[in-house]
Protein backbone atom coordinates (compact mmCIF):
# COMPACT_ATOMS: atom_id res chain seq x y z
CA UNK A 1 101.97 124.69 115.77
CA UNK A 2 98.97 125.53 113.69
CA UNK A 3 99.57 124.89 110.11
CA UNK A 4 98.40 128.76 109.17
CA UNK A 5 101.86 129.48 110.91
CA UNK A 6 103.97 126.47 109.43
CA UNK A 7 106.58 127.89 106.88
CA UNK A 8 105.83 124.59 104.68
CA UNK A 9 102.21 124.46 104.73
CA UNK A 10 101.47 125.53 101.28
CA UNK A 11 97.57 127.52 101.29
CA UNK A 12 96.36 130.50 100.35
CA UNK A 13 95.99 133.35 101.79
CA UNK A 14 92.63 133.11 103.21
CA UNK A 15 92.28 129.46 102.38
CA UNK A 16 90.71 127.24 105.07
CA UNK A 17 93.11 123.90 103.48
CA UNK A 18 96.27 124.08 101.59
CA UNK A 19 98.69 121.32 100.67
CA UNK A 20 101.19 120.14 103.29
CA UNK A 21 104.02 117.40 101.95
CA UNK A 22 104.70 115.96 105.59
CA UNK A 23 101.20 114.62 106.84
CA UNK A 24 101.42 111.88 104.37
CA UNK A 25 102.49 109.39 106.98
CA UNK A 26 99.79 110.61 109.63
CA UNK A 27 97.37 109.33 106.92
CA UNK A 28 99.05 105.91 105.95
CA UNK A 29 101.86 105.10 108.31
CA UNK A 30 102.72 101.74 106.35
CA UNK A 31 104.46 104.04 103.31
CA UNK A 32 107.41 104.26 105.30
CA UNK A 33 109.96 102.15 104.43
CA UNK A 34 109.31 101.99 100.95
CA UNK A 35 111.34 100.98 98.63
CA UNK A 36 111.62 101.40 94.60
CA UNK A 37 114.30 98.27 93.26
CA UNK A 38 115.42 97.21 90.08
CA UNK A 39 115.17 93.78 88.42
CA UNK A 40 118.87 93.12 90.33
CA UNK A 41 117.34 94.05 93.41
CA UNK A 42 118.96 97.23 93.67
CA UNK A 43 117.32 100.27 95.86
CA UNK A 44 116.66 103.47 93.52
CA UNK A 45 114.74 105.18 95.60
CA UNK A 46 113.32 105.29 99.34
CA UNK A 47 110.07 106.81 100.65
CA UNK A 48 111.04 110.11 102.55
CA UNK A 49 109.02 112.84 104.04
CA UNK A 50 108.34 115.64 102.57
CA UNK A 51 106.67 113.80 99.58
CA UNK A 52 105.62 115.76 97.09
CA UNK A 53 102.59 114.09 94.49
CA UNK A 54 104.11 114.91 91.63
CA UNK A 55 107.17 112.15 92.77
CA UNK A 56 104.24 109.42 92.39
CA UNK A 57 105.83 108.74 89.03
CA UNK A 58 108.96 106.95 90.27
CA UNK A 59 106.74 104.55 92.24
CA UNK A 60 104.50 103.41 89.64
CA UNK A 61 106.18 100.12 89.96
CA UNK A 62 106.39 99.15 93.58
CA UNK A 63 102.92 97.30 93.85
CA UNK A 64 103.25 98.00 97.80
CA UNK A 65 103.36 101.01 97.87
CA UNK A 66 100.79 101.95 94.67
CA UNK A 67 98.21 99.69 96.63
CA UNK A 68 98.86 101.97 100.40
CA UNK A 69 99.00 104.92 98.11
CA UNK A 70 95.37 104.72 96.26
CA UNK A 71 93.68 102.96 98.79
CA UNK A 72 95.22 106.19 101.46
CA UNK A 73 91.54 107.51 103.30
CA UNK A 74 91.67 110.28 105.80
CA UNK A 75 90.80 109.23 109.08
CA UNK A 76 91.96 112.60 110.93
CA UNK A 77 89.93 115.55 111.26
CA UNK A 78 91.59 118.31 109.43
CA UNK A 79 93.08 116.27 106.59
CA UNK A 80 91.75 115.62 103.16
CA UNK A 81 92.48 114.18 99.95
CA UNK A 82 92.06 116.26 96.61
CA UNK A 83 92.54 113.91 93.48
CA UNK A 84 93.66 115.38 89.98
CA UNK A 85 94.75 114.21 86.90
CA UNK A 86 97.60 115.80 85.09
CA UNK A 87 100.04 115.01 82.28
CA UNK A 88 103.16 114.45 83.84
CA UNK A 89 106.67 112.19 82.33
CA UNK A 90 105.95 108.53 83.69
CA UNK A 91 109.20 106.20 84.31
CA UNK A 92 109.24 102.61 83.73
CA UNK A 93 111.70 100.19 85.59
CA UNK A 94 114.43 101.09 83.75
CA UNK A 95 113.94 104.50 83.65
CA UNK A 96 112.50 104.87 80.42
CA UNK A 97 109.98 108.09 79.96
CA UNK A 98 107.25 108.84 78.39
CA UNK A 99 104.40 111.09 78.49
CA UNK A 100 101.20 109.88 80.50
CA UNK A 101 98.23 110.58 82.56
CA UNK A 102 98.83 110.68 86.21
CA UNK A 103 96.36 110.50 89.13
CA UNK A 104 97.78 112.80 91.85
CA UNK A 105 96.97 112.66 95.69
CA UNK A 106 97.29 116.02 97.31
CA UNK A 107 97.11 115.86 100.93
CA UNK A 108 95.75 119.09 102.65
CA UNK A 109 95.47 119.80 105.88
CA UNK A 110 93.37 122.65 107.54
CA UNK A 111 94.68 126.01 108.63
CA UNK A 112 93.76 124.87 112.42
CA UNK A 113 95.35 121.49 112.12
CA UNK A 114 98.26 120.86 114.64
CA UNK A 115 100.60 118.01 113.06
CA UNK A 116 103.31 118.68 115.53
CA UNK A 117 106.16 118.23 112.66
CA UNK A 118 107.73 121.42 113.67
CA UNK A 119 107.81 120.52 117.46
């Protein structure tokens, strides 16, 4: 299926790219299986698809996964990467949270791209 005719792809209409939360694995497969622990080892949270950028914040400390996640290029015709700032409420390992300046990855695919999730 086309991603024009997806119910989650999330573009305009008219928009040749919009945002799609489910090709994030097509562009770096090692982010599954992902895990956020605490200092007793303890699994808070697991990489799941759809992932929306705004979730970046509870990851901030798994070194793993920050590394896949800013080094993620787009090898796929049809997929890109749009970087943004925002201000956005940052956790720390205990769940502490502040206010703080977040880099965001949005993955977009084209209307023409076939990702086969719906399949």
């Amino acid at each position: 299926m086309q991603c024009i005719n997806c119910r989650f792809w999330q573009g305009r209409k008219g928009a040749d790219f919009g945002d799609c939360y489910r090709v994030i694995t097509k562009v770096e497969p090692k982010l599954e299986g992902s895990v956020v622990v605490n200092d007793n080892d303890v699994v808070l949270r697991r990489f799941n698809v759809p992932f929306d950028p705004h979730d970046i914040k509870y990851w901030l400390w798994n070194s793993q996964f920050m590394e896949l996640y800013r080094n993620m290029e787009v090898s796929q015709l049809g997929i890109r990467i749009e970087d943004t700032i925002e201000d956005d409420i940052l956790y720390d390992q205990s769940n502490g949270e502040r206010v703080g300046r977040l880099k965001l990855r949005f993955i977009q695919t084209h209307k023409d791209y076939e990702c086969k999730e719906e399949e």
